[in-house]
N, C-alpha and C. Protein backbone atom coordinates (compact mmCIF):
# COMPACT_ATOMS: atom_id res chain seq x y z
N UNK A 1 -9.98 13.77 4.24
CA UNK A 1 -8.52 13.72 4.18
C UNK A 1 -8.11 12.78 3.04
N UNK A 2 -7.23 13.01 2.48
CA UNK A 2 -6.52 12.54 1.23
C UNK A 2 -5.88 10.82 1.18
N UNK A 3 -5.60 11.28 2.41
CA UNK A 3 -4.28 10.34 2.82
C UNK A 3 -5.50 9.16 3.07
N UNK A 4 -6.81 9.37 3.97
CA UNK A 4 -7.66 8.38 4.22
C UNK A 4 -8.41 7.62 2.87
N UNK A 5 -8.14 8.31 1.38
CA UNK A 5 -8.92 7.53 0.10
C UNK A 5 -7.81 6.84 -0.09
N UNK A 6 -6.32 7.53 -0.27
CA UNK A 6 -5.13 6.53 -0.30
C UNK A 6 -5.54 4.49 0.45
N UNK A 7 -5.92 4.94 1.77
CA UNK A 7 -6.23 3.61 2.58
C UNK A 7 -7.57 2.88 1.60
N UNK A 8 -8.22 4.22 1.51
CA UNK A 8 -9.92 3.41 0.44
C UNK A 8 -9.27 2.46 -0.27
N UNK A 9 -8.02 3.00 -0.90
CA UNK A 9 -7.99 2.44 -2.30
C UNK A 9 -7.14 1.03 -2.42
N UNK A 10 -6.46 1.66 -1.48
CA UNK A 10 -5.64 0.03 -0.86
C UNK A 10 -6.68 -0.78 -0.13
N UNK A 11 -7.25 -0.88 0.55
CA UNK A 11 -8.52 -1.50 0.79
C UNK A 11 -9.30 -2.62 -0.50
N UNK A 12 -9.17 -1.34 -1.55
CA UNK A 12 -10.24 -1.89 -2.59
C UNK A 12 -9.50 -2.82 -3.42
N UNK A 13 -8.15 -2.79 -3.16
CA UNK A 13 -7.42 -3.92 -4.06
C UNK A 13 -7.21 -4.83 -3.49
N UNK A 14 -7.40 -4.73 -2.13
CA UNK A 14 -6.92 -6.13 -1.18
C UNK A 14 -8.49 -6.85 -1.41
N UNK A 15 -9.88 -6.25 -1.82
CA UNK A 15 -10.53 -7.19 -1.71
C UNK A 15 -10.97 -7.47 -3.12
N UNK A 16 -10.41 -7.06 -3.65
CA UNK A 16 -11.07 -6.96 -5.43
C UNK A 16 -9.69 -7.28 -6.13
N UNK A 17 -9.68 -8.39 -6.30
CA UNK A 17 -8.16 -9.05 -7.59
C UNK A 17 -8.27 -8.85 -8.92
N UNK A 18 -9.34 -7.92 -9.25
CA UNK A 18 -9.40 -7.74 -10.20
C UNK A 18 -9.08 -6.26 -10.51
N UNK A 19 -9.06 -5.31 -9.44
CA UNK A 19 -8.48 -4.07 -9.42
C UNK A 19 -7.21 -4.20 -9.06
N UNK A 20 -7.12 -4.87 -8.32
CA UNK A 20 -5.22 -5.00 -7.89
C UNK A 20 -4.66 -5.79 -9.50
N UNK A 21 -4.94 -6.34 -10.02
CA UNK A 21 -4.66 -6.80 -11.19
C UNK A 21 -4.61 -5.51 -12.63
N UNK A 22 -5.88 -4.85 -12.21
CA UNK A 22 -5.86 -3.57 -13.21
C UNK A 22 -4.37 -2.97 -12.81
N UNK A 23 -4.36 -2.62 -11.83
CA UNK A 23 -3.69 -1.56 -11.32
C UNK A 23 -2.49 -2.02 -11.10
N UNK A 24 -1.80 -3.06 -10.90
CA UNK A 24 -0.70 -3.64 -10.51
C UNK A 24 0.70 -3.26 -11.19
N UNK A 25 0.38 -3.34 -12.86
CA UNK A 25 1.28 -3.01 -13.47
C UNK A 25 1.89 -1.64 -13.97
N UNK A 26 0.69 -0.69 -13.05
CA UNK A 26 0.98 0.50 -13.77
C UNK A 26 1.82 1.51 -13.05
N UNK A 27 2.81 2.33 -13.06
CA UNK A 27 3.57 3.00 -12.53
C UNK A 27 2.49 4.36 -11.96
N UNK A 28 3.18 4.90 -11.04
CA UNK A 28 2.77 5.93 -10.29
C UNK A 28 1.28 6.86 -10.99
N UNK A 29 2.50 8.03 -11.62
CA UNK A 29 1.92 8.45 -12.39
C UNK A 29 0.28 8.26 -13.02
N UNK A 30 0.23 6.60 -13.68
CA UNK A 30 -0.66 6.23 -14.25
C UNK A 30 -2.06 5.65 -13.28
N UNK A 31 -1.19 5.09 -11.77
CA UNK A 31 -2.28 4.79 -11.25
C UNK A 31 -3.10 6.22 -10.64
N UNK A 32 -2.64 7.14 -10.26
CA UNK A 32 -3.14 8.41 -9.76
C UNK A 32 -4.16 8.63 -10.89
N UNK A 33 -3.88 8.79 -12.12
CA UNK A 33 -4.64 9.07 -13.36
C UNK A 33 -5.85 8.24 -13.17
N UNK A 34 -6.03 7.05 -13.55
CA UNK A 34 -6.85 5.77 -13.38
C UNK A 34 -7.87 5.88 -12.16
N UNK A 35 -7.32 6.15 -10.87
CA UNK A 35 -7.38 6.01 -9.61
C UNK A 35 -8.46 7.60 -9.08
N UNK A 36 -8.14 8.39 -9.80
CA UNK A 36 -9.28 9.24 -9.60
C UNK A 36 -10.56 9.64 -10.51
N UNK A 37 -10.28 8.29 -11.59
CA UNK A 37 -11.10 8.27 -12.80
C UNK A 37 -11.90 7.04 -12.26
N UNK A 38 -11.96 6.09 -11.23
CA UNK A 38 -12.34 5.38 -10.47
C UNK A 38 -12.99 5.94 -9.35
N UNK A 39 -13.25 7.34 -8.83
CA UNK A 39 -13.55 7.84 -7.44
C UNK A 39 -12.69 7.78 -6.25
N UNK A 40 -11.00 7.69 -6.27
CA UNK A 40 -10.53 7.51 -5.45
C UNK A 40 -9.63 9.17 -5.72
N UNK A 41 -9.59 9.45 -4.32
CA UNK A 41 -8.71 11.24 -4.65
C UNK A 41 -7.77 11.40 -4.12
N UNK A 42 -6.74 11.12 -4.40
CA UNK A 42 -5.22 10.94 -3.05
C UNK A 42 -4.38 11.47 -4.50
N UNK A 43 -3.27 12.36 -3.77
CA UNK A 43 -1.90 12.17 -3.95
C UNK A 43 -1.23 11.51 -4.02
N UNK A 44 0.24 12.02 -4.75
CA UNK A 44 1.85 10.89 -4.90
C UNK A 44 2.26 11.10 -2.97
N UNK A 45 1.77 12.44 -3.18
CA UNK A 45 2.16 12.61 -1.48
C UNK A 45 1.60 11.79 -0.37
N UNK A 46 -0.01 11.80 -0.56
CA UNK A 46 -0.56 10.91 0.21
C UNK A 46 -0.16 9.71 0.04
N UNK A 47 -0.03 9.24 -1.15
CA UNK A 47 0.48 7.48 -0.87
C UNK A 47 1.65 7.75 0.11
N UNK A 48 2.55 8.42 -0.26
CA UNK A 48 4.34 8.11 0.45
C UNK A 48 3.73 8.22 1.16
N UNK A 49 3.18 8.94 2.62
CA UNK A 49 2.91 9.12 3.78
C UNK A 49 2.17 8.63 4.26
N UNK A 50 1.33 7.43 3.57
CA UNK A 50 0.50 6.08 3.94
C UNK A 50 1.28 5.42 3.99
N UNK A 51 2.07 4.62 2.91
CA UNK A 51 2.83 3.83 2.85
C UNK A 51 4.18 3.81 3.68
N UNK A 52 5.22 4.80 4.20
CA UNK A 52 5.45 5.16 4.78
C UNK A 52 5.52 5.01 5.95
N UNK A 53 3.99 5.56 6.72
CA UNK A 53 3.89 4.74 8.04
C UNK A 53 3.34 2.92 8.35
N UNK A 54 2.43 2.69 7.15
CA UNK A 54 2.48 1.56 7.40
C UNK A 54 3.18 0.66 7.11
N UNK A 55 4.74 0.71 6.66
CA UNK A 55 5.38 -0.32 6.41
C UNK A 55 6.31 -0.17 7.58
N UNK A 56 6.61 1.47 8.18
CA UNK A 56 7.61 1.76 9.86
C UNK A 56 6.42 0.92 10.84
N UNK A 57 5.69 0.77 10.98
CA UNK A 57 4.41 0.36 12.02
C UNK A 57 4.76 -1.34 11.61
N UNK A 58 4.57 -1.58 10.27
CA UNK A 58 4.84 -3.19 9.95
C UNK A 58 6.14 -3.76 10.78
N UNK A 59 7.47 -3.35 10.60
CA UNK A 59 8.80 -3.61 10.78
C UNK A 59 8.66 -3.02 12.28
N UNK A 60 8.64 -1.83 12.77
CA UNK A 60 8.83 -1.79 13.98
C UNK A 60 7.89 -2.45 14.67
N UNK A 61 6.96 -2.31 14.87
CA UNK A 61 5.41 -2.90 15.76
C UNK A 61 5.04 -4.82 15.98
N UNK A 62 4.67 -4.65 14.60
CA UNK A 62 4.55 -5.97 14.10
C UNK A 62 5.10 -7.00 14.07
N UNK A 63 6.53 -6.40 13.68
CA UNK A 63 7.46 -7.80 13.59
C UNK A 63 9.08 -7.30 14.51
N UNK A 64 8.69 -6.59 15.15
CA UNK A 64 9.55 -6.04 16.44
C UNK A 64 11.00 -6.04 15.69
N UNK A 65 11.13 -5.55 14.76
CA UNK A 65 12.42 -5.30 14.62
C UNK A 65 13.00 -3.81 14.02
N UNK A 66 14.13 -3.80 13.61
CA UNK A 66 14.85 -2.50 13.57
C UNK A 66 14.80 -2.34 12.45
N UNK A 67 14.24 -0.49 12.41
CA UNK A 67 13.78 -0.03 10.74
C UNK A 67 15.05 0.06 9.62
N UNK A 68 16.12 -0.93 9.47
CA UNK A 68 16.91 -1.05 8.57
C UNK A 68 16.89 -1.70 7.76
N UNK A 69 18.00 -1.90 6.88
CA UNK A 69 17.82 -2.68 5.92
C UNK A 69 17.76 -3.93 6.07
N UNK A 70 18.15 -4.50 7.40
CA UNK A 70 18.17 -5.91 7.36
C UNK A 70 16.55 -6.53 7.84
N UNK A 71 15.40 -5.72 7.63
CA UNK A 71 13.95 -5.74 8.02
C UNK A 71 13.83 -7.46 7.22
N UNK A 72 12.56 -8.08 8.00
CA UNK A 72 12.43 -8.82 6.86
C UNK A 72 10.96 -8.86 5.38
N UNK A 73 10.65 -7.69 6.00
CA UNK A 73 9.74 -6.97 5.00
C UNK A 73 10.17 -6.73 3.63
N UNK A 74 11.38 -6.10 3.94
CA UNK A 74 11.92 -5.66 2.68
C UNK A 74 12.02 -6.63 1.79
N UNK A 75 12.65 -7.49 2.03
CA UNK A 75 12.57 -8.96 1.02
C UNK A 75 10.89 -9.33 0.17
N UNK A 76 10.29 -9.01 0.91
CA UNK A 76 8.76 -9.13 0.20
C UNK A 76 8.94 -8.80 -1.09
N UNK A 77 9.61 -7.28 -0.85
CA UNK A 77 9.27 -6.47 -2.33
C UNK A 77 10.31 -6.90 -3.55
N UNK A 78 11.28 -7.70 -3.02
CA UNK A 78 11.95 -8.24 -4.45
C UNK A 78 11.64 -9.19 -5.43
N UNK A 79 11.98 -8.79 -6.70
CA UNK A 79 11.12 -9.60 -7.47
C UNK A 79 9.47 -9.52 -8.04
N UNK A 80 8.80 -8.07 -7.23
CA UNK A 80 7.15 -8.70 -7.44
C UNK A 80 6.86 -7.03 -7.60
N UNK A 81 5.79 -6.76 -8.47
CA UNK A 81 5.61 -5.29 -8.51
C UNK A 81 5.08 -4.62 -7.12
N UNK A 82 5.06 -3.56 -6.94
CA UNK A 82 5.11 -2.19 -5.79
C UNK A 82 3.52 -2.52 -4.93
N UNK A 83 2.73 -2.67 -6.07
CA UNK A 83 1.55 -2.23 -5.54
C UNK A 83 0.70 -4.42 -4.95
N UNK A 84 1.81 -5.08 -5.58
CA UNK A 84 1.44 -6.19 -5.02
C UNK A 84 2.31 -6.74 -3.74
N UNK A 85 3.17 -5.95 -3.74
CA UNK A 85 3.79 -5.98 -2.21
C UNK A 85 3.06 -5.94 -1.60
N UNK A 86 2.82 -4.24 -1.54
CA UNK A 86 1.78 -3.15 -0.41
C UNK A 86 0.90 -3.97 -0.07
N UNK A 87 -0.31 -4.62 -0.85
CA UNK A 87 -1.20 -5.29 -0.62
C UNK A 87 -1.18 -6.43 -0.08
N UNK A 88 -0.24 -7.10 -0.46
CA UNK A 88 0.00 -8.72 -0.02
C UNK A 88 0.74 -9.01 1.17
N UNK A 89 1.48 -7.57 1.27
CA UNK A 89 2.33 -7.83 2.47
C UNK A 89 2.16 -6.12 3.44
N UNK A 90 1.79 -5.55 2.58
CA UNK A 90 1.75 -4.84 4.30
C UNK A 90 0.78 -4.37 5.02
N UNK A 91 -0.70 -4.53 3.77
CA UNK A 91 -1.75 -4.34 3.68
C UNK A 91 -2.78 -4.97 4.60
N UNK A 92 -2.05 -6.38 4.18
CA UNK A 92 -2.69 -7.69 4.04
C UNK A 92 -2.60 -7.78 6.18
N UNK A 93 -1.13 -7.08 6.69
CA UNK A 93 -1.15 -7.45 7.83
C UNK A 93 -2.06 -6.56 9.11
N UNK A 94 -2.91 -5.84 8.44
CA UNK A 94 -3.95 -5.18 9.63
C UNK A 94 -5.16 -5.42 9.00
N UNK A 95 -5.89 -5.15 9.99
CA UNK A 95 -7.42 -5.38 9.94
C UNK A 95 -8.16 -4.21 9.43
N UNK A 96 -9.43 -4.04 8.86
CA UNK A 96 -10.04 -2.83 8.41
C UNK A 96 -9.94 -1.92 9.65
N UNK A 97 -9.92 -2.13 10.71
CA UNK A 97 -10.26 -1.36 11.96
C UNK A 97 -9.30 -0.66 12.21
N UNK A 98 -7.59 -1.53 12.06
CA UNK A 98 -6.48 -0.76 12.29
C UNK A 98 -6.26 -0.02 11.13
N UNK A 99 -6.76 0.25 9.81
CA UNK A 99 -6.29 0.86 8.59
C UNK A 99 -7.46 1.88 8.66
N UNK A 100 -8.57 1.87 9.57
CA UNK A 100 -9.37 3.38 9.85
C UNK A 100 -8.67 4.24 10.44
């Protein structure tokens, strides 16, 4: 499944700062390019629908509150690029076991 290398790959940046660093600055597009030139095989689709549920699972589950704008997740992402959010903050809050 697609959606499960999506998790590989977020995985591989949460433990490697030197791939989350490659990859950090680069827009969509470019990381998909990069990202399967690396062995990782996911979609624009598969990310949204990773990301997606794990940031509704973060805000609702996690931090028991209501999936609006007033989350306090959302604040993470201001100011700091996309893919160092994901990792630092929504990534960062499950265990390998819950991201199988």
């Amino acid at each position: 499944m697609a959606e499960a290398e999506f998790v590989r790959f977020l995985e591989a940046a949460r433990s490697d700062p030197g791939l989350l660093a490659r990859y950090s600055p680069m827009d969509l597009p470019r990381v998909l390019f990069h990202a399967r030139n690396d062995g990782f095989a996911f979609t624009e689709d598969d990310a949204e629908r990773v990301i997606g549920r794990l940031e509704a699972d973060v805000v609702i589950h996690k931090d028991e509150e209501p999936f609006d704008g007033s989350s306090t997740l959302w604040r993470h992402m201001w100011g700091t690029r996309y893919l160092d959010y994901l990792v630092d903050h929504v990534v960062a809050r499950y265990s390998p076991e819950e991201l199988a």
